[in-house]
Protein backbone atom coordinates (compact mmCIF):
# COMPACT_ATOMS: atom_id res chain seq x y z
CA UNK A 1 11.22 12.73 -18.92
CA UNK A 2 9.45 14.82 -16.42
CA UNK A 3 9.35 17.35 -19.17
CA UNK A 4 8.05 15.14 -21.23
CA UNK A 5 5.44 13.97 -19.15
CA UNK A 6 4.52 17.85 -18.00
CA UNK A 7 4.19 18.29 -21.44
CA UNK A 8 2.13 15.28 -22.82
CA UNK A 9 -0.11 16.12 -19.64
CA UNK A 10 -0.86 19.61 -20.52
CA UNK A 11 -1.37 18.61 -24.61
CA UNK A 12 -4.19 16.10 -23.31
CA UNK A 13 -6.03 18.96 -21.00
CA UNK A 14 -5.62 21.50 -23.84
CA UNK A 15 -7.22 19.16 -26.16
CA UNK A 16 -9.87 17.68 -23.96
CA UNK A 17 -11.29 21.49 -23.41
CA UNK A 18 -11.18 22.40 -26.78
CA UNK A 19 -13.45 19.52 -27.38
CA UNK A 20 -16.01 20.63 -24.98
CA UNK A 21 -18.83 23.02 -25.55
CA UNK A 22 -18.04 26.74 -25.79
CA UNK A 23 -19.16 29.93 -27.28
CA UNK A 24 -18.06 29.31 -30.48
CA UNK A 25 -20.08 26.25 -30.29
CA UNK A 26 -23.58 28.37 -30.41
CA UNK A 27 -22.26 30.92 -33.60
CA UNK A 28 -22.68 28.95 -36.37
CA UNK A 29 -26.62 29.09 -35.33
CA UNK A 30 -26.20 32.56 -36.53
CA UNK A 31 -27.18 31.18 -40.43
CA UNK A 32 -30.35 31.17 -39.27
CA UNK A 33 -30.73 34.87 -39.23
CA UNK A 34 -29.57 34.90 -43.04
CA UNK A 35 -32.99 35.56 -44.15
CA UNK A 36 -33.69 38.60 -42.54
CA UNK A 37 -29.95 39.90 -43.22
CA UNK A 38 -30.71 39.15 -47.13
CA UNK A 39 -34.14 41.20 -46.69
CA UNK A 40 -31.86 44.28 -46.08
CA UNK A 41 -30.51 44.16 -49.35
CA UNK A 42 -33.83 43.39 -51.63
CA UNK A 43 -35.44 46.34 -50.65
CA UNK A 44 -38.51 43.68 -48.56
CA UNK A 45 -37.57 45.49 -44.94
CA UNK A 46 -38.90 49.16 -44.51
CA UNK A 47 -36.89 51.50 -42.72
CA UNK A 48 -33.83 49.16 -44.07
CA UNK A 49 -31.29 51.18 -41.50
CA UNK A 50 -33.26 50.74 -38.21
CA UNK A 51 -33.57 46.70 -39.37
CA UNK A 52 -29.98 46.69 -39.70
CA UNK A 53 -28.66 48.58 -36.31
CA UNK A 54 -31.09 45.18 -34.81
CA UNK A 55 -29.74 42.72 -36.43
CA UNK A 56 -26.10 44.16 -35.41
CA UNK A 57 -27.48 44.42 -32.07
CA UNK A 58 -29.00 41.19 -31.53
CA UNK A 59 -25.53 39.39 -33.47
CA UNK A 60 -23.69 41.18 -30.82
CA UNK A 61 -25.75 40.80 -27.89
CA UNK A 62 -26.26 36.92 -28.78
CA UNK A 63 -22.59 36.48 -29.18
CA UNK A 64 -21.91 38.15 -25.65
CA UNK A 65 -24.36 35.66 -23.13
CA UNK A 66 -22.87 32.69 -25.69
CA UNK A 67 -19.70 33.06 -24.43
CA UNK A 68 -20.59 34.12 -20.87
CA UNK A 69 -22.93 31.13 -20.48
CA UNK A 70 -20.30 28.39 -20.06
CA UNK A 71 -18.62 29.58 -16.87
CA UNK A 72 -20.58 29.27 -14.16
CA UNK A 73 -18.62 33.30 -12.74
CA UNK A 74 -19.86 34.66 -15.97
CA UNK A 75 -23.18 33.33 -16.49
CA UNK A 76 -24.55 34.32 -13.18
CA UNK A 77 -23.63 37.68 -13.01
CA UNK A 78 -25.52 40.52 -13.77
CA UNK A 79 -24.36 41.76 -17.05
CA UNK A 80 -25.18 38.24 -18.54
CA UNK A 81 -28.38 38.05 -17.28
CA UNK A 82 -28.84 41.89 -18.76
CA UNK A 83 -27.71 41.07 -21.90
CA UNK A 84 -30.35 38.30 -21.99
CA UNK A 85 -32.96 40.45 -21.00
CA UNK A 86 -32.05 43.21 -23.73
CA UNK A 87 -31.72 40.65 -26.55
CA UNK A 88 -35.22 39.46 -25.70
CA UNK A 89 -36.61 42.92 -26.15
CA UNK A 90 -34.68 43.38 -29.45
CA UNK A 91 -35.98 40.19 -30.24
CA UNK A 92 -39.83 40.94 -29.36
CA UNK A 93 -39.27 44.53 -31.41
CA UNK A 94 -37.64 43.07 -34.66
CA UNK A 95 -40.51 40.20 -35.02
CA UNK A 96 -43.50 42.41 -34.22
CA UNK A 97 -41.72 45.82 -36.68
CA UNK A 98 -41.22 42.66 -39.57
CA UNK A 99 -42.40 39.04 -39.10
CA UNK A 100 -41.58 36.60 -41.69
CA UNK A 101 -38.25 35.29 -41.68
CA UNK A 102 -37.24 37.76 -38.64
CA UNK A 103 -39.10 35.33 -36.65
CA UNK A 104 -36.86 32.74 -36.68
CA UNK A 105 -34.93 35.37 -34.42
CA UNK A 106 -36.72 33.32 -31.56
CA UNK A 107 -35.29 30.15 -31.55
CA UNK A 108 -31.59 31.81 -31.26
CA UNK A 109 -33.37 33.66 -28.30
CA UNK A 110 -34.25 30.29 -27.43
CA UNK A 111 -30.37 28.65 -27.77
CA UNK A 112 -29.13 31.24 -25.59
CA UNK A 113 -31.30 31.07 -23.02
CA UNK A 114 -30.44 27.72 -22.74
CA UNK A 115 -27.16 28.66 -22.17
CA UNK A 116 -27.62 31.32 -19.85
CA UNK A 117 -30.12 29.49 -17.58
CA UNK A 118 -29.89 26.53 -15.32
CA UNK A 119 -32.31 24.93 -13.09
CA UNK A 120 -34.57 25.46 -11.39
CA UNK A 121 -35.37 28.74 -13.01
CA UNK A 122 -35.11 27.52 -16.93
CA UNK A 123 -38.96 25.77 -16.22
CA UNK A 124 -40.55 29.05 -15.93
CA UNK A 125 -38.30 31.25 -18.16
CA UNK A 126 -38.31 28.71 -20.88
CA UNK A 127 -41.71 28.93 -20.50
CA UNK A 128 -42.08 32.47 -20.57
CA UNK A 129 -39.93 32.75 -23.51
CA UNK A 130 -41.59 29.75 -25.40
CA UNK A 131 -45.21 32.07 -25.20
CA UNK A 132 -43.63 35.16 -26.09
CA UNK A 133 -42.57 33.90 -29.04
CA UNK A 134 -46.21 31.80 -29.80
CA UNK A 135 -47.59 35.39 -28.88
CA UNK A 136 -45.41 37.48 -31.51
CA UNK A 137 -45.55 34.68 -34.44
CA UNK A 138 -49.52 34.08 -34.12
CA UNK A 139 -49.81 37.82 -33.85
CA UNK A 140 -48.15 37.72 -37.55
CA UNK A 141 -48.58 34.23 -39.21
CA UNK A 142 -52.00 33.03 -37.38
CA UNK A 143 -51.54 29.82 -36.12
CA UNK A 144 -48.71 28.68 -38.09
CA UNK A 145 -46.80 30.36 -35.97
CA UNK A 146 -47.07 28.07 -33.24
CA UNK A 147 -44.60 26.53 -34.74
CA UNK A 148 -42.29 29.26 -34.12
CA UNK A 149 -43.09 29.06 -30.23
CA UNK A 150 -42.56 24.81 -30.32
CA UNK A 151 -39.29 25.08 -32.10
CA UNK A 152 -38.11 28.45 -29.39
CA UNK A 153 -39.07 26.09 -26.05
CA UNK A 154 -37.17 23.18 -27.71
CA UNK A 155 -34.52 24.83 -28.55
CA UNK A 156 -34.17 26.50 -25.19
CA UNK A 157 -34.99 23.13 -23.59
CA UNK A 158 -32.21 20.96 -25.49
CA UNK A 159 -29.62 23.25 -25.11
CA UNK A 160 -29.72 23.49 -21.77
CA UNK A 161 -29.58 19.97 -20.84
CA UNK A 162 -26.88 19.81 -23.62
CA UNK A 163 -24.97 22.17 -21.52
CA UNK A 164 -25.61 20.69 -18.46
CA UNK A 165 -24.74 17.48 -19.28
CA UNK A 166 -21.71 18.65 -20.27
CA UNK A 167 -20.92 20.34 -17.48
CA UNK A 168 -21.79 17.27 -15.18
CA UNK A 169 -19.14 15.18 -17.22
CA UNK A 170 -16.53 18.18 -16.98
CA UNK A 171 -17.32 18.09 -13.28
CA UNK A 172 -16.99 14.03 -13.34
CA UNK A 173 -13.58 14.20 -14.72
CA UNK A 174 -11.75 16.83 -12.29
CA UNK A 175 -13.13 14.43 -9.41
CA UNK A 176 -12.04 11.69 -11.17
CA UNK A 177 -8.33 13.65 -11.61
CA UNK A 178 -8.84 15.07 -8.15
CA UNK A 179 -9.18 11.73 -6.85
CA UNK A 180 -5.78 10.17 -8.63
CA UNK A 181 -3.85 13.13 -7.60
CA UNK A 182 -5.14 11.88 -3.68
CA UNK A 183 -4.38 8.12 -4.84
CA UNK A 184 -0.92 9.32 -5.75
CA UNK A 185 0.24 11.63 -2.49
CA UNK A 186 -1.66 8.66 -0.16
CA UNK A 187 0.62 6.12 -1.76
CA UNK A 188 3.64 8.56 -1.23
CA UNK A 189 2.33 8.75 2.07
CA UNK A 190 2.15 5.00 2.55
CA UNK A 191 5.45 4.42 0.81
CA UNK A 192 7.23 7.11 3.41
CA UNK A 193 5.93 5.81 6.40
CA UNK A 194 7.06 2.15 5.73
CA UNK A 195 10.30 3.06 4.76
CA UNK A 196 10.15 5.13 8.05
CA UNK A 197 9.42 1.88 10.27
CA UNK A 198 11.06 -0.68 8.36
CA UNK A 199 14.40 1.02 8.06
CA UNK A 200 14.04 2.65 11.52
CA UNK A 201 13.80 -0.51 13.54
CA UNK A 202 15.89 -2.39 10.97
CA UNK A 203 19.21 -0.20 11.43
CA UNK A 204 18.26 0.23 15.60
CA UNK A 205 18.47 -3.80 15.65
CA UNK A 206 21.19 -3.50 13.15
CA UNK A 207 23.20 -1.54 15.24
CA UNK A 208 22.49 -2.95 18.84
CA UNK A 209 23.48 -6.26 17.70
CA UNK A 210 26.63 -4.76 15.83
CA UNK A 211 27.89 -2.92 19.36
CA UNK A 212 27.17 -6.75 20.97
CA UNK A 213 29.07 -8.48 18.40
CA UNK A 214 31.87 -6.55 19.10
CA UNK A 215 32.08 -6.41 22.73
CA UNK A 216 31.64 -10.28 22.86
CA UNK A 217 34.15 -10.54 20.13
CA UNK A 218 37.03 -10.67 22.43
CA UNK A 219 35.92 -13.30 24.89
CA UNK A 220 32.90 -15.37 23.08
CA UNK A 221 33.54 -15.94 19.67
CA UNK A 222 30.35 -18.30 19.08
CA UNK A 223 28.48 -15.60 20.95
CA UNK A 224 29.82 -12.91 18.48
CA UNK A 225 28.79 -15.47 15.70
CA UNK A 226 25.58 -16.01 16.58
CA UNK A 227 25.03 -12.29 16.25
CA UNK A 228 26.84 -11.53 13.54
CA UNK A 229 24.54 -13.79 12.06
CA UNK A 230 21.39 -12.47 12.94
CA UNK A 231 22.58 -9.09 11.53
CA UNK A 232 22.54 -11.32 8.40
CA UNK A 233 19.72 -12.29 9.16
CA UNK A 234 17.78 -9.10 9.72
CA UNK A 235 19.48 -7.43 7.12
CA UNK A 236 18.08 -10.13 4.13
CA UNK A 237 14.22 -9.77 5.92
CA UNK A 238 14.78 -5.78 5.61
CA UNK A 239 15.55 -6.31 1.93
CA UNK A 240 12.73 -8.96 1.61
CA UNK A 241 10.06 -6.05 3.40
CA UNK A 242 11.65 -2.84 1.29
CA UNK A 243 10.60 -5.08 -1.80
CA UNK A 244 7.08 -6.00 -0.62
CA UNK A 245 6.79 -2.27 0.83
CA UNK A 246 7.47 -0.85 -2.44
CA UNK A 247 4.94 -2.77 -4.28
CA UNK A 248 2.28 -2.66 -1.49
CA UNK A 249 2.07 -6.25 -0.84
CA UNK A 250 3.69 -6.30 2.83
CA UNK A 251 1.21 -8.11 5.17
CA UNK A 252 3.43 -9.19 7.80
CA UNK A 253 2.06 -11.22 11.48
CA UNK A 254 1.66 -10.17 14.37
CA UNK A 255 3.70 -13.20 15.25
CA UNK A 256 6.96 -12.45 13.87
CA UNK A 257 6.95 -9.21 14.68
CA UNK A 258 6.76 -10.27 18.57
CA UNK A 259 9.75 -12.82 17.55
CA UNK A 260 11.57 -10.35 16.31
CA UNK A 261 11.01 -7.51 18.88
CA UNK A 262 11.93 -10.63 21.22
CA UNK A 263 15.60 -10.82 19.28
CA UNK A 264 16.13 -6.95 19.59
CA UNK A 265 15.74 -6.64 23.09
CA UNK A 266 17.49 -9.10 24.05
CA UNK A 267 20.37 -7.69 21.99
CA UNK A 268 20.04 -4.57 23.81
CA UNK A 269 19.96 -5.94 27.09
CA UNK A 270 16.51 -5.77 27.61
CA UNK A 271 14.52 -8.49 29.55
CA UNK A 272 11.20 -9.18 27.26
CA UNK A 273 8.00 -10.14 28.67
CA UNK A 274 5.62 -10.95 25.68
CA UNK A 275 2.12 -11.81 26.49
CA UNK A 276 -1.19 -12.38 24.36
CA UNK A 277 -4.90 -13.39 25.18
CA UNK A 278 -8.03 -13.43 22.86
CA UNK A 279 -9.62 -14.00 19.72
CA UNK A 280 -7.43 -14.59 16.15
CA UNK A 281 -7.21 -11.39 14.59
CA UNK A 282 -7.72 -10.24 11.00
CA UNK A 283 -4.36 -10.10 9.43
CA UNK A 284 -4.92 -6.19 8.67
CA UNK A 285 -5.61 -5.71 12.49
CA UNK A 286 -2.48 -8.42 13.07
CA UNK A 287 -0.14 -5.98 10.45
CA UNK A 288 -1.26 -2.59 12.26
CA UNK A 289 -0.54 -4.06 15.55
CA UNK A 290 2.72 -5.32 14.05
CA UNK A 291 3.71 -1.69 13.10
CA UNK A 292 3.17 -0.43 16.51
CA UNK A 293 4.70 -3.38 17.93
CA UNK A 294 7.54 -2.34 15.49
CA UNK A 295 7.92 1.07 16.42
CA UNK A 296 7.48 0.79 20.03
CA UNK A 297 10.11 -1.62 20.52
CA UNK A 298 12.30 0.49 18.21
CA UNK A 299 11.95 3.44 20.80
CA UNK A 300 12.31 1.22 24.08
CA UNK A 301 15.83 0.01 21.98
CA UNK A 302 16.51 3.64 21.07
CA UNK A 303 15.55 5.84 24.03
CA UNK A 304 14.66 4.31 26.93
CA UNK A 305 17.70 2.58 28.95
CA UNK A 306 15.02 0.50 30.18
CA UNK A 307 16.13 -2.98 32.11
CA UNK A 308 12.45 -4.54 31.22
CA UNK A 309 10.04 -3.96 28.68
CA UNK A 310 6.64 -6.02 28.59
CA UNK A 311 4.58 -6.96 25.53
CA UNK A 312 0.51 -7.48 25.98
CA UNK A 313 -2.14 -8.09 23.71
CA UNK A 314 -5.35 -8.97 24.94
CA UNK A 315 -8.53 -8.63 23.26
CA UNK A 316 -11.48 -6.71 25.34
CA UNK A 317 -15.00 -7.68 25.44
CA UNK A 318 -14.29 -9.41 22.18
CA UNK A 319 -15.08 -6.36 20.20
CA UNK A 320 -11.24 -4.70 20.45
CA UNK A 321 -8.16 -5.54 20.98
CA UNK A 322 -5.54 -3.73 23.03
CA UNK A 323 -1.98 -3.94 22.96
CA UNK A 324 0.09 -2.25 25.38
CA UNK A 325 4.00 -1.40 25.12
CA UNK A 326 5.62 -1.04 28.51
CA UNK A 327 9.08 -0.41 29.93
CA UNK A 328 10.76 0.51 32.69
CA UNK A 329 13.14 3.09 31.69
CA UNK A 330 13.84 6.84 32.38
CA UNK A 331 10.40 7.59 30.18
CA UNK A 332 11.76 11.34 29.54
CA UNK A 333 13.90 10.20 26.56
CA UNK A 334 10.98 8.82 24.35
CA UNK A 335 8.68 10.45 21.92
CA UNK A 336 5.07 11.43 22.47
CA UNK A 337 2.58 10.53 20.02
CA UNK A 338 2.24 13.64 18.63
CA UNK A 339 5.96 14.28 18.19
CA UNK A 340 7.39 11.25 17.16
CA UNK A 341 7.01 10.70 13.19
CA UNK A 342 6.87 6.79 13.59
CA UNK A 343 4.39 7.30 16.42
CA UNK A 344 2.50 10.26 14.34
CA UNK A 345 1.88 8.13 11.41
CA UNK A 346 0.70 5.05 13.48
CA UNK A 347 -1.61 6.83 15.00
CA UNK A 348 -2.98 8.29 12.07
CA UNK A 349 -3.07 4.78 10.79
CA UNK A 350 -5.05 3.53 13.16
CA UNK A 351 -6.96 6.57 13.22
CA UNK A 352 -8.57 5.59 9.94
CA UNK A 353 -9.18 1.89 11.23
CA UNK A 354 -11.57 2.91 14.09
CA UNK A 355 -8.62 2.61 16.50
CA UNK A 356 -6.64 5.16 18.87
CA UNK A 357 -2.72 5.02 19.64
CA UNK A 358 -1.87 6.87 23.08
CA UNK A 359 2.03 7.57 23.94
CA UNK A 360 3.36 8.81 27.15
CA UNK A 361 5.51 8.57 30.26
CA UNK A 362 4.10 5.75 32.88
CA UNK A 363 1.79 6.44 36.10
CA UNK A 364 5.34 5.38 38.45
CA UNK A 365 7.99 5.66 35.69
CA UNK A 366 8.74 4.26 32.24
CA UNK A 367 6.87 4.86 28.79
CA UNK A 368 3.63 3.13 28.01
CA UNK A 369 2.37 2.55 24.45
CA UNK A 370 -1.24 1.63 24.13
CA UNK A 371 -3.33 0.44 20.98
CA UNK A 372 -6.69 -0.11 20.51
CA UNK A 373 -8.59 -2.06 17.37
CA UNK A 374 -11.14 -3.14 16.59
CA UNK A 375 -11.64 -7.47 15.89
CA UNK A 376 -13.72 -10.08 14.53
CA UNK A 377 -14.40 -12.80 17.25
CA UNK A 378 -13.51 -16.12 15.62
CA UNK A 379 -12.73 -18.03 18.54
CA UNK A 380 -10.30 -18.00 21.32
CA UNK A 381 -6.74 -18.24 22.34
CA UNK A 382 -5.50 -18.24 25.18
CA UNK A 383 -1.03 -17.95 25.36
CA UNK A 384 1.04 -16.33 27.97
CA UNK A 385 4.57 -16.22 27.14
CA UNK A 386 6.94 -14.80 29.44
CA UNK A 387 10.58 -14.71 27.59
CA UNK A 388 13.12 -15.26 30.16
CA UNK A 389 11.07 -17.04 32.55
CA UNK A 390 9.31 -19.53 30.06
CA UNK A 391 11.01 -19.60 26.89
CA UNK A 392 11.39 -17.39 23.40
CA UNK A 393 7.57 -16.41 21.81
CA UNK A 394 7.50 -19.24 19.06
């Protein structure tokens, strides 16, 4: 299947350039020259041989900028802009030596110009071009030839925004494929880090709980129970969060992750202390504060050995909020924000929310996890909860 899809992918680029402009789009203007190639043959052009060495010359030097004009390397180097330069002169010498229908050698000048040159230098060499031609023609046909020098700045003129249109649309569509390939890796990106968290803390409550159903298996059995069944219990959420993590629709509260960073500590042996001041929060400033709340308690259950660990959210100024992850514990055995990838991808989360995420040991001992957000003021609430002194959060 990836074959398949390599392949299907490279068939649709392959025909989507062969579709766009080239240099074989400009040849079959060539016809026009028919005329004075015929003349060769009828015995109408003097000095037959010269007339033919220019026409091979101009067919070759035309075909050259026409297929150097559609890459922007090619077109502006010097050799292209040479070869324009010399097929103008060849042009100038076969209309003055002939006239007549040698011409209509000006409106090819005219086509590849309008290859060759972009803005903002295709004003004044369109231009330029355009009178030359009026100059030659008049010089042979009178007035008439005006006509020459209309259809040689038109043709110079419409070509070139041809081509650059066509080049701003090529442009459009590797942004546009530039941009999905970004959609893609930032949903890989996504999809890694909440795999990260969710099954991170899941199996650290998974197993805390497991080592305090067993040692309370021998002397409480409704103890054991009760946390036997809350590794049921966690377990069926983690399933519930992969599910909504894989399809992008996980929004959880801030709420029930404090209720459930509540139930892991206390597995651990851990005395919580949650508390929260300020306005409601958004729920995508609720679910980034959930993933640090997440994380952070993950560590302190991991690393720390701490006796205490203390949970506060309080807005400030009613512009940000701040929560702060403290514990008592060695400090030493925790990961800095720059080293831990849990903590490396938060921060870069809240990075790109106008927030910060700072990690490190405490000023007397302990690790300390700060976040900062920004909030919408919608009112206020006011709830200290201290678990073990007043009750669970909830």
């Amino acid at each position: 299947m990836a074959w398949l899809r390599r392949t299907h992918g490279t068939s649709c680029e392959t025909f989507r350039d062969e579709r766009s402009p080239n240099g074989f789009s400009l040849l079959p203007w060539l016809l026009m020259g028919m005329g004075a190639f015929s003349n060769l043959f009828q015995g109408e052009t003097p000095e037959p041989w010269i007339g033919g060495l220019g026409l091979l010359t101009f067919n070759s030097l035309y075909v050259y900028v026409s297929f150097r004009s559609f890459l922007k390397e090619t077109r502006e180097t010097t050799s292209t802009r040479v070869a324009l330069v010399l097929l103008g002169l060849v042009t100038c010498a076969l209309a003055l030596a002939y006239g007549g229908t040698w011409l209509l050698f000006f409106p090819l000048l005219g086509l590849a110009t309008g290859a060759a040159v972009r803005m903002p230098r295709l004003r004044p060499v369109g231009l330029v071009v355009g009178v030359l031609a009026g100059a030659v023609s008049v010089f042979h046909d009178g007035w008439g030839g005006l006509d020459i020098a209309y259809a040689t700045w038109i043709s110079t003129m419409v070509t070139a925004a041809i081509l650059s249109l066509s080049e701003a649309v090529r442009q459009l569509r590797t942004a546009r494929e530039e941009l999905a390939r970004r959609a893609v890796e930032e949903e890989r990106l996504r999809f890694s880090r909440d795999l990260h968290d969710l099954l991170g803390h899941t199996l650290s409550v998974i197993v805390v709980k497991s080592e305090a159903a067993r040692r309370l298996a021998a002397g409480d059995v409704a103890a054991a129970q009760a946390q036997l069944n809350d590794i049921e219990a966690v377990g069926r959420q983690a399933l519930t969060e992969i599910r909504e993590a894989v399809t992008g629709y996980r929004q959880g509260t801030l709420r029930d992750e404090l209720d459930r960073a509540v139930s892991a500590l206390r597995a651990a042996g851990v005395e919580p202390v949650v508390g929260r001041s300020g306005p409601p929060l958004v729920p995508q400033t609720e679910a980034l504060l959930g993933w640090v709340v997440r994380e952070a308690v993950t560590n302190v259950v991991r690393h720390s050995g701490a006796r205490q660990c203390e949970i506060v959210v309080a807005g400030s100024g009613g512009e940000r909020v701040r929560l702060t992850v403290t514990d008592d514990g060695g400090g030493g055995g925790q990961p800095g924000a720059g080293a831990g990838t849990g903590l490396k991808g938060l921060a870069e989360r809240l990075t790109t929310a106008g927030g910060t995420l700072t990690a490190g040991p405490g000023p007397r001992q302990g690790f300390v996890v700060t976040a900062e957000l920004p909030v919408e003021a919608r009112g206020l609430v006011e709830e200290r909860i201290e678990v073990g002194v007043a009750g669970p959060v909830g």
